[in-house]
N, C-alpha and C. Protein backbone atom coordinates (compact mmCIF):
# COMPACT_ATOMS: atom_id res chain seq x y z
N UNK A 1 0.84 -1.19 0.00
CA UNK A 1 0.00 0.00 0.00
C UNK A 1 0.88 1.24 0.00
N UNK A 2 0.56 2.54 0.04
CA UNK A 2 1.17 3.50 -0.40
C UNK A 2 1.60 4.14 0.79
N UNK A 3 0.64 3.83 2.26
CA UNK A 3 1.22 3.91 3.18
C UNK A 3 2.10 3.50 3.87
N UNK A 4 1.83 2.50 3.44
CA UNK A 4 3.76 1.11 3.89
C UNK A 4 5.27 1.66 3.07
N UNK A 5 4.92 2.08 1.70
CA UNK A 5 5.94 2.96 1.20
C UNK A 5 6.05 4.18 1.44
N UNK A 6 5.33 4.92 2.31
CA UNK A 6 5.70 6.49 2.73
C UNK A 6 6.53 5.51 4.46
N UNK A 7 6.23 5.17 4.94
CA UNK A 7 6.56 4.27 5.89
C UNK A 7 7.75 3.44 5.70
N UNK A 8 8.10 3.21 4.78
CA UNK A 8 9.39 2.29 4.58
C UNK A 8 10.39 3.59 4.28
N UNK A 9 10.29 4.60 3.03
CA UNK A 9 10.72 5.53 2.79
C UNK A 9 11.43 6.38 3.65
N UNK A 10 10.51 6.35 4.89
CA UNK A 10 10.47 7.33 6.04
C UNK A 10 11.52 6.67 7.07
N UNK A 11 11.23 5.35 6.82
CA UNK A 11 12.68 4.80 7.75
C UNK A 11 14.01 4.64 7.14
N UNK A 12 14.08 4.58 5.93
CA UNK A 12 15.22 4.65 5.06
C UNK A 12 15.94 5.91 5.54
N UNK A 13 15.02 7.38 5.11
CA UNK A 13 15.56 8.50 5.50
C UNK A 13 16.01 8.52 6.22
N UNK A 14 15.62 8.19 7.72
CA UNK A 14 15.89 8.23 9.17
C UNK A 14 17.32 7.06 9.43
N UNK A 15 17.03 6.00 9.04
CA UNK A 15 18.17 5.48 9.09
C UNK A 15 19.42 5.71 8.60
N UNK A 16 19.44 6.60 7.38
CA UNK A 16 20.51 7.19 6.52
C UNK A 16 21.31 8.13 7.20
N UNK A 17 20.19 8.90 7.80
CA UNK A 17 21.02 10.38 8.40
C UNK A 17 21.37 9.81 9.78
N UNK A 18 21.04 8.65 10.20
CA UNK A 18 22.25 7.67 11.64
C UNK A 18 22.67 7.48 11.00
N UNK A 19 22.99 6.70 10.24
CA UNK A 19 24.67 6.19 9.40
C UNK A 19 25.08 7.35 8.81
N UNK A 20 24.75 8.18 8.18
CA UNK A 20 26.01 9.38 8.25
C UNK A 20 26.17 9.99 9.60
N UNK A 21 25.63 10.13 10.45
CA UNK A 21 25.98 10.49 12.15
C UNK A 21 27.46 9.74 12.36
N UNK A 22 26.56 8.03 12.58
CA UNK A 22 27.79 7.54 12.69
C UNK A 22 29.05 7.26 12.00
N UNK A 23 28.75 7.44 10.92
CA UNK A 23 30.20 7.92 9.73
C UNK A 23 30.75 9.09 10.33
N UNK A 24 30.12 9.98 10.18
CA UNK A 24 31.41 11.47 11.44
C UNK A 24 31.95 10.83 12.31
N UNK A 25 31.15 10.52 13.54
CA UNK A 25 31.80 10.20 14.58
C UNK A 25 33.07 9.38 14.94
N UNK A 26 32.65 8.55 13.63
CA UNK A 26 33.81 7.23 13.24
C UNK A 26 35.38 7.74 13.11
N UNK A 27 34.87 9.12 11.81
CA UNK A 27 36.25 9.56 11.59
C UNK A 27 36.75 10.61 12.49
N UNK A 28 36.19 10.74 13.63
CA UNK A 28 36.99 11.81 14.59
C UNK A 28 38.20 10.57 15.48
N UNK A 29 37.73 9.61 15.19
CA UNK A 29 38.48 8.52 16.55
C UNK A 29 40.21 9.03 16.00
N UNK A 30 40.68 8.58 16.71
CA UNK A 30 42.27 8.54 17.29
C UNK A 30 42.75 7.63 17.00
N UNK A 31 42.23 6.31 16.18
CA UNK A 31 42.93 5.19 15.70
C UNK A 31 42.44 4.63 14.90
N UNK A 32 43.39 3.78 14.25
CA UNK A 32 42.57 3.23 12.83
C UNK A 32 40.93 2.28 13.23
N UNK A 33 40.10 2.60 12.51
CA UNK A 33 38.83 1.91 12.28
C UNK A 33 39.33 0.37 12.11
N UNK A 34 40.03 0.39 11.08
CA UNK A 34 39.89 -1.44 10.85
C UNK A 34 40.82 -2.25 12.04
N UNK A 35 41.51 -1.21 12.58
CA UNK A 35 42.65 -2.35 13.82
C UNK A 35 41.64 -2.63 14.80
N UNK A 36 40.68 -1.54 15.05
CA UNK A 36 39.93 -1.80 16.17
C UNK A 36 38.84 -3.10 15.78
N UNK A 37 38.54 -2.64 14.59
CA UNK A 37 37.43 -3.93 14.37
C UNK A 37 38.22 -5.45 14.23
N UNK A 38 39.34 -5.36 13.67
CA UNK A 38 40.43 -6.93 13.64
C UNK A 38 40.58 -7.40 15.21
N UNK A 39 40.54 -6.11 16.38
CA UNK A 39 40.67 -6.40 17.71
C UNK A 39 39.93 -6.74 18.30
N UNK A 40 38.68 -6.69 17.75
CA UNK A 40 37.45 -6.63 18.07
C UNK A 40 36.44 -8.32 17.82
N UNK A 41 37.28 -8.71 16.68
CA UNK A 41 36.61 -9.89 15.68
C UNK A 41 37.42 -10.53 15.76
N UNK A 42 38.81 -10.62 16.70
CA UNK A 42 39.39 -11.65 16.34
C UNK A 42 40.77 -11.80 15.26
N UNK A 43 40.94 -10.71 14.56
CA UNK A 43 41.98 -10.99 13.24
C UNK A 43 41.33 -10.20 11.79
N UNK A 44 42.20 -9.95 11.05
CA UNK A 44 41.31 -9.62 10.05
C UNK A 44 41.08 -11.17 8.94
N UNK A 45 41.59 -11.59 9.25
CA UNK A 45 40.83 -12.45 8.20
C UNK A 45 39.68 -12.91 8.69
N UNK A 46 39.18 -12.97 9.85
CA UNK A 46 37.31 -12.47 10.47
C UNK A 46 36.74 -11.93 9.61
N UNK A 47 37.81 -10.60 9.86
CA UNK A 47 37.34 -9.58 9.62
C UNK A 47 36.15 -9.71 7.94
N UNK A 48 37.50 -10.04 7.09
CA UNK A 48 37.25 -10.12 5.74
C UNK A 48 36.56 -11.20 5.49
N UNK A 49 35.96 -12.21 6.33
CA UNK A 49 35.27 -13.44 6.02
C UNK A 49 33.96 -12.22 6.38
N UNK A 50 33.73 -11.48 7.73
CA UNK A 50 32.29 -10.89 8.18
C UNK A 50 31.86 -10.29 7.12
N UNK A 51 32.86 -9.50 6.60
CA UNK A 51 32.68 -8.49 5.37
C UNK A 51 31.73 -9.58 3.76
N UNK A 52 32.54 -10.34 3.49
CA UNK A 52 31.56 -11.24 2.31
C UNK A 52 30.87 -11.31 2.60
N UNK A 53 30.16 -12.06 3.98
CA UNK A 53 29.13 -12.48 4.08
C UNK A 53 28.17 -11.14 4.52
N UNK A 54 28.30 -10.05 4.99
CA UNK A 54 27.65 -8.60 4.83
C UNK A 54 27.13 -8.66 3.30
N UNK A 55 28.45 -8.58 2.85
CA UNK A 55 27.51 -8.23 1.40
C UNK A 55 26.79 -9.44 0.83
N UNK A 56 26.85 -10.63 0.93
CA UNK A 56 25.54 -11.94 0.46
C UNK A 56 24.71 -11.20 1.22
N UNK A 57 24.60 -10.98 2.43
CA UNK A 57 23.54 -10.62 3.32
C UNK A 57 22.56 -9.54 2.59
N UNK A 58 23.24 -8.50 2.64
CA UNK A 58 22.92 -7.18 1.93
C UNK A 58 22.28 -7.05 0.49
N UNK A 59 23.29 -7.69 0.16
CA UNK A 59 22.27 -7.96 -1.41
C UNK A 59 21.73 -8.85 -2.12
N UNK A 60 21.04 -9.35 -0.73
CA UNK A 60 20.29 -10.50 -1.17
C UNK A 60 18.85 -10.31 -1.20
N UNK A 61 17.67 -10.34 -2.18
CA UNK A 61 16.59 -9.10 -1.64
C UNK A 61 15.52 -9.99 -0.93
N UNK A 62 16.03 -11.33 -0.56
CA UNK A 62 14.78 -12.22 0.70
C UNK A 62 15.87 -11.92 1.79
N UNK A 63 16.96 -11.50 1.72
CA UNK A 63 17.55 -11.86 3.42
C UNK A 63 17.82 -10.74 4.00
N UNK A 64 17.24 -9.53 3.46
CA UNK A 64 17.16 -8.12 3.76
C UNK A 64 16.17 -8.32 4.57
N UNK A 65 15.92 -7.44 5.46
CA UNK A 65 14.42 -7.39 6.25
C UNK A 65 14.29 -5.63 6.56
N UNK A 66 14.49 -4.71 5.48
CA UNK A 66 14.05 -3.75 5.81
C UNK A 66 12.59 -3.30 5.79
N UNK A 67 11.52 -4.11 5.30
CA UNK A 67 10.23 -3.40 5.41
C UNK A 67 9.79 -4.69 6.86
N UNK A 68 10.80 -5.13 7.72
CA UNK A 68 10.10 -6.09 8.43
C UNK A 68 8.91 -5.36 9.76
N UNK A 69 9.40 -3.89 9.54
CA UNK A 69 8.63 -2.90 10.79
C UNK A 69 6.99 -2.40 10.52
N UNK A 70 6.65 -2.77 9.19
CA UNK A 70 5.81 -2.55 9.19
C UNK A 70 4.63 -3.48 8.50
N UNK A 71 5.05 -4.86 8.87
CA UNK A 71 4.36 -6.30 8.27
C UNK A 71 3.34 -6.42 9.35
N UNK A 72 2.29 -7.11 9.07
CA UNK A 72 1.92 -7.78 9.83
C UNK A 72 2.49 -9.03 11.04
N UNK A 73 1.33 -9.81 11.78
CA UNK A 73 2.19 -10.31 12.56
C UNK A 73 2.26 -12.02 11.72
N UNK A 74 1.19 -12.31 10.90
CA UNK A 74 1.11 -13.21 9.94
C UNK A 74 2.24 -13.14 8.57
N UNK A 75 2.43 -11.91 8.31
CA UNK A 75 3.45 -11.02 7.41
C UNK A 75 4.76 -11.81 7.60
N UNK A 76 4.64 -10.88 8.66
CA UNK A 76 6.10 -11.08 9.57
C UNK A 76 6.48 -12.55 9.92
N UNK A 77 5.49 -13.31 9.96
CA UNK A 77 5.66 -14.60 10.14
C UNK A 77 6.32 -15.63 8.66
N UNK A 78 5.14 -15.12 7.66
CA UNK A 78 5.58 -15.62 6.40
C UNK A 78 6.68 -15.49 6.38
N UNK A 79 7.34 -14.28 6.11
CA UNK A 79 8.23 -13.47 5.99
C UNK A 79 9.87 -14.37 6.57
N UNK A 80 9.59 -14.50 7.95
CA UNK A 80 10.42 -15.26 8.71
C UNK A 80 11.02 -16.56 8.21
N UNK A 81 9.88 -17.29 7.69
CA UNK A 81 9.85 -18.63 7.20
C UNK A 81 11.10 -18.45 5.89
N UNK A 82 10.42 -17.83 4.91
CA UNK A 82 11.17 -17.72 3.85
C UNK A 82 12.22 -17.22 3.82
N UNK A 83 12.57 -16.12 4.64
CA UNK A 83 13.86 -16.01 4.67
C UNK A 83 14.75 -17.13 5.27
N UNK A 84 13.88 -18.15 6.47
CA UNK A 84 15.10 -18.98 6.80
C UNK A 84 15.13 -20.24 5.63
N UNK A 85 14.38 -20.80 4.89
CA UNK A 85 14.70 -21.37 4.27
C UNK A 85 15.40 -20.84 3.08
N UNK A 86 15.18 -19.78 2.47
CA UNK A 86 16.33 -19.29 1.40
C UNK A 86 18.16 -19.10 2.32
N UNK A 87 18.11 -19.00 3.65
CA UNK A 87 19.29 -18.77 4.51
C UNK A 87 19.84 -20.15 4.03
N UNK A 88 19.00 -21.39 4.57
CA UNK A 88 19.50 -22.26 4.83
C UNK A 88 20.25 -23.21 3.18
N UNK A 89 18.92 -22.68 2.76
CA UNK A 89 20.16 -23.24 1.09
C UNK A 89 20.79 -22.86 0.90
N UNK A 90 21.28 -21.14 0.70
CA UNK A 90 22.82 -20.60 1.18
C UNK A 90 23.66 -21.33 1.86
N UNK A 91 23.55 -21.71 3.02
CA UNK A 91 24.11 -22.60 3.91
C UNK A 91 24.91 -23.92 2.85
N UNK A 92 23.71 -24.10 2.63
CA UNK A 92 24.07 -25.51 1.74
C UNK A 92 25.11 -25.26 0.51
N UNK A 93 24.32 -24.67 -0.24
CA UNK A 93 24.94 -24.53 -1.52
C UNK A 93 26.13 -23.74 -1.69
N UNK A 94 26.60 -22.67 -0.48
CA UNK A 94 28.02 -22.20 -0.37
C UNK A 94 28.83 -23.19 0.20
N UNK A 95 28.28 -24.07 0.95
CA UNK A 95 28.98 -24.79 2.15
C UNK A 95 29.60 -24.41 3.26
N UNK A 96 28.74 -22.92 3.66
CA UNK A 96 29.30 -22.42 4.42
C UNK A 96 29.19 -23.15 5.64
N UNK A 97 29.24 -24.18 6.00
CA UNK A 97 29.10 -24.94 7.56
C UNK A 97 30.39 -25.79 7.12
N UNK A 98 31.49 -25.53 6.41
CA UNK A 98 32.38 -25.83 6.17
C UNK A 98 33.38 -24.90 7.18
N UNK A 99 33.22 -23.79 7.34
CA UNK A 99 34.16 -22.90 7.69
C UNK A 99 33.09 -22.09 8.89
N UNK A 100 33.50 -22.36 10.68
CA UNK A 100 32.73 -21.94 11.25
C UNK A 100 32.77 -20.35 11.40
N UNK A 101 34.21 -19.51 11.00
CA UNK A 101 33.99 -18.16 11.26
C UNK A 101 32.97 -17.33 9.90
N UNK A 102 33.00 -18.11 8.86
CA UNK A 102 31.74 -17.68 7.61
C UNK A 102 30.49 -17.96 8.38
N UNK A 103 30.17 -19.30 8.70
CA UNK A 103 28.92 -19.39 9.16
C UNK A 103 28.45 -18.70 10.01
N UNK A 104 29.36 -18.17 11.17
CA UNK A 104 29.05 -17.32 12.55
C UNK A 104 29.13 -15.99 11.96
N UNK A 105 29.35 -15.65 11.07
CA UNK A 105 29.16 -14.23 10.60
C UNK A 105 27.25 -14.35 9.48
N UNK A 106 27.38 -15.39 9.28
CA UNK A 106 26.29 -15.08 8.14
C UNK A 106 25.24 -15.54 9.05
N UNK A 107 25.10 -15.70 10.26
CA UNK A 107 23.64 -16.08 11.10
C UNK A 107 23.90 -15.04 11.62
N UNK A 108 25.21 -14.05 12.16
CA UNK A 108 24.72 -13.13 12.81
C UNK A 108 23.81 -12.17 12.14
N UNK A 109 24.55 -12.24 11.09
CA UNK A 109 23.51 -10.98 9.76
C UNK A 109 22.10 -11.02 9.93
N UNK A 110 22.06 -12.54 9.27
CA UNK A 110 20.97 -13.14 9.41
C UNK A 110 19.57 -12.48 10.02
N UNK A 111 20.12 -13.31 11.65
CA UNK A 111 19.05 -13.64 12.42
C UNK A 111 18.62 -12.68 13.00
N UNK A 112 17.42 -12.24 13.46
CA UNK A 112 16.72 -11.10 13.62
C UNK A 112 15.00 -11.82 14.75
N UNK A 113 14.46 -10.97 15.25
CA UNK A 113 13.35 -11.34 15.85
C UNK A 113 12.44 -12.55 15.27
N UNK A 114 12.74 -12.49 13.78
CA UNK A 114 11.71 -12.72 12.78
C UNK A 114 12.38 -13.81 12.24
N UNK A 115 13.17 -14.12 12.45
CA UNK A 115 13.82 -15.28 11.41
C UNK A 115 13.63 -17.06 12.21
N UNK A 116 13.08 -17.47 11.09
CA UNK A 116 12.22 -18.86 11.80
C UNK A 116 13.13 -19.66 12.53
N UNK A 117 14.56 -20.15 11.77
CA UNK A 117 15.73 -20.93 12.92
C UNK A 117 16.62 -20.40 13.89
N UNK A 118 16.23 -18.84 14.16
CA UNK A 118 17.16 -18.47 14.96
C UNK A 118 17.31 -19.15 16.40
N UNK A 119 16.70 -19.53 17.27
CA UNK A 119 16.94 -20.87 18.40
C UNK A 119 18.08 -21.78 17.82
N UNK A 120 17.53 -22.30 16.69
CA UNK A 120 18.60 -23.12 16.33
C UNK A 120 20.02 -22.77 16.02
N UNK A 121 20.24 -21.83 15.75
CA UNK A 121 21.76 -20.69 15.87
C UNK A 121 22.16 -20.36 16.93
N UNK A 122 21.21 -19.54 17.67
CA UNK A 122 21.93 -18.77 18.74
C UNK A 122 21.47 -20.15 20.13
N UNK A 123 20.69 -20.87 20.14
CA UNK A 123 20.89 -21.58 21.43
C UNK A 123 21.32 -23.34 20.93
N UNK A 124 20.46 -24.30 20.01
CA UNK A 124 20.97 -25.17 20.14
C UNK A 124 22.10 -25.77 19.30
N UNK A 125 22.63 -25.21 18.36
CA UNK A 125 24.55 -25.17 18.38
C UNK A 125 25.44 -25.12 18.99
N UNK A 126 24.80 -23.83 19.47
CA UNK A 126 26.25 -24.05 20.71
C UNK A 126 26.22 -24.45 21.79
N UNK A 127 24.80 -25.01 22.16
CA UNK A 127 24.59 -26.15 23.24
C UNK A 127 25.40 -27.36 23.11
N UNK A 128 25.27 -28.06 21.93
CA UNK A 128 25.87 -28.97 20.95
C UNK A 128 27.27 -29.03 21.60
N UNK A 129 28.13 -28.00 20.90
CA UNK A 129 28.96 -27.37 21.35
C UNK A 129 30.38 -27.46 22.28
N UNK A 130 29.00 -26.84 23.15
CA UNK A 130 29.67 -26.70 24.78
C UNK A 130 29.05 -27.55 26.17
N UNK A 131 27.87 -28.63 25.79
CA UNK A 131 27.90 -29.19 26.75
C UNK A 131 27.69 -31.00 26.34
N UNK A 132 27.68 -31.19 24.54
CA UNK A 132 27.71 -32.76 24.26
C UNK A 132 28.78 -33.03 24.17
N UNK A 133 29.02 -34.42 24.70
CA UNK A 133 30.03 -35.03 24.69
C UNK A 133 30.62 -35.50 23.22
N UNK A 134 32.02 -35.57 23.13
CA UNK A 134 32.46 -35.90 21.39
C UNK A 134 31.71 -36.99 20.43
N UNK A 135 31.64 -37.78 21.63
CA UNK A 135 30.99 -38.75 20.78
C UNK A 135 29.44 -38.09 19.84
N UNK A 136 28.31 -37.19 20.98
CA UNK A 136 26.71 -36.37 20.70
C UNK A 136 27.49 -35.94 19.35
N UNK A 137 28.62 -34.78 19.40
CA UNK A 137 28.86 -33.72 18.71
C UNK A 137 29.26 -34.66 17.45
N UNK A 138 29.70 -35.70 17.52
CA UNK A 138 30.19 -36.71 15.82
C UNK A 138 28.93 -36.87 15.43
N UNK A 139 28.09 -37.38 16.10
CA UNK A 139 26.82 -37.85 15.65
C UNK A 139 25.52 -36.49 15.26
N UNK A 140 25.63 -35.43 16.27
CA UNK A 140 24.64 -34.81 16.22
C UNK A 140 25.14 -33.00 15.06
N UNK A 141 26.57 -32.57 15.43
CA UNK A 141 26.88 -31.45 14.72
C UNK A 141 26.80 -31.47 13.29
N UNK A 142 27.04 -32.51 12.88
CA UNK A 142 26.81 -32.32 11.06
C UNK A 142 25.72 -32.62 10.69
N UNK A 143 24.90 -32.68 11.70
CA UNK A 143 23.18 -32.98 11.15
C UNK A 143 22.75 -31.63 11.44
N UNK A 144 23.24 -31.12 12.44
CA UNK A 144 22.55 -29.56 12.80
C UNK A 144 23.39 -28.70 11.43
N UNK A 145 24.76 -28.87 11.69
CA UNK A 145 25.20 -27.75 10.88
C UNK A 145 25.11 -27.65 9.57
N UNK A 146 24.40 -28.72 8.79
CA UNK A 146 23.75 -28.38 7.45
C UNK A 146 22.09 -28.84 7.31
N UNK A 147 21.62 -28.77 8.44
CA UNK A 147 20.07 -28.42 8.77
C UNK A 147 19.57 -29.83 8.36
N UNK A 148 19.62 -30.72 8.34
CA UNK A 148 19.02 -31.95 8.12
C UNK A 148 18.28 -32.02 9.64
N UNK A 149 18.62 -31.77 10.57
CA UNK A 149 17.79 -31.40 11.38
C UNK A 149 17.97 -30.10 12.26
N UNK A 150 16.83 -29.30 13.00
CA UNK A 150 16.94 -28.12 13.23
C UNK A 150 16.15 -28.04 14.86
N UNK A 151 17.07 -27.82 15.81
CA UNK A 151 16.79 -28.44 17.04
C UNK A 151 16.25 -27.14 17.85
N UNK A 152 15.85 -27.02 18.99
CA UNK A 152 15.59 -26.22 19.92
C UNK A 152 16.31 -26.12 21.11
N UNK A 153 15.22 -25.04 22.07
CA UNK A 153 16.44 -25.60 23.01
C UNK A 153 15.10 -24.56 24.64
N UNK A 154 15.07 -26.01 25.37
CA UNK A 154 14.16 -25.79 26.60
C UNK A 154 15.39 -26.28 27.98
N UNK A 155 14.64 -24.78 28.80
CA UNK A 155 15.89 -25.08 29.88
C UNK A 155 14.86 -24.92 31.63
N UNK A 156 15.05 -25.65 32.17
CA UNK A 156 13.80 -25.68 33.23
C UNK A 156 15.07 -24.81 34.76
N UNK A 157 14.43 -24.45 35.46
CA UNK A 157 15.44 -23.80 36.63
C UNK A 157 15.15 -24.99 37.76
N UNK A 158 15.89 -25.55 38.47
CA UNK A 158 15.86 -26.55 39.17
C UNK A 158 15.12 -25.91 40.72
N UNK A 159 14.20 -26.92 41.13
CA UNK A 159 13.54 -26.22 42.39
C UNK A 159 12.44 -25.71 42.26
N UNK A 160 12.08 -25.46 41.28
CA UNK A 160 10.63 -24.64 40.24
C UNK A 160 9.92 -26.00 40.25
């Protein structure tokens, strides 16, 4: 509708003139931009793995979610779905679960309120992880990390 595009429009604007904000502010600092972000990420070759996968992210026009503010909640739902399954054939078809600092950059992009596997990223991977034993993680990580299956993750407080 024409109101969703004065509305999308209207956040573009608004978001533009913060990113040139934060473009000034950037260049007043006292030290290089990219040492801090290599210090920040780990190395630059992070660095330059976060950066590709920014731009798949970016110009990809299902894994964008800039009109996601003004969808419905059914919208927003569709919406969710399809972007994680177009994510996840990315996944596949780059092989990015080949290389965990690509993959951990392209779910961060990613995942958002709205995005249908995010549980499965941000909690049961690295559950996987950090609390199955080698043997779970032979059997269970290469089923998660190229989505053949897509797990959850429920945690009860003891005493409750």
């Amino acid at each position: 509708s024409s109101r969703s595009s004065i509305q999308v429009s209207l956040f573009w604007v608004l978001e533009k003139s913060v990113m040139e904000d934060l473009k000034r502010e950037r260049e007043k600092g006292s030290f290089p931009e990219t040492e801090l972000t290599g210090l920040l990420y780990g190395g630059a070759e992070i660095v330059a793995k976060r950066k590709k996968m920014e731009n798949l992210v970016v110009n990809d026009p299902i894994l964008r979610s800039e009109d996601v503010h003004y969808l419905s909640r059914t919208e927003e739902f569709e919406r969710g779905l399809q972007r994680a399954a177009h994510a996840i054939q990315l996944v596949r078809k780059l092989e990015l679960y080949k290389d965990p600092a690509e993959l951990e950059a392209f779910w961060s992009l990613c995942i958002d309120d709205e995005f249908a596997t995010g549980t499965h990223v941000a909690m049961f991977q690295p559950t996987l992880l950090s609390q199955a034993t080698k043997e779970q993680q032979a059997k269970w990580l290469p089923l998660a990390n190229n989505y053949h299956i897509i797990g959850c993750y429920a945690q009860t407080e003891l005493g409750w």
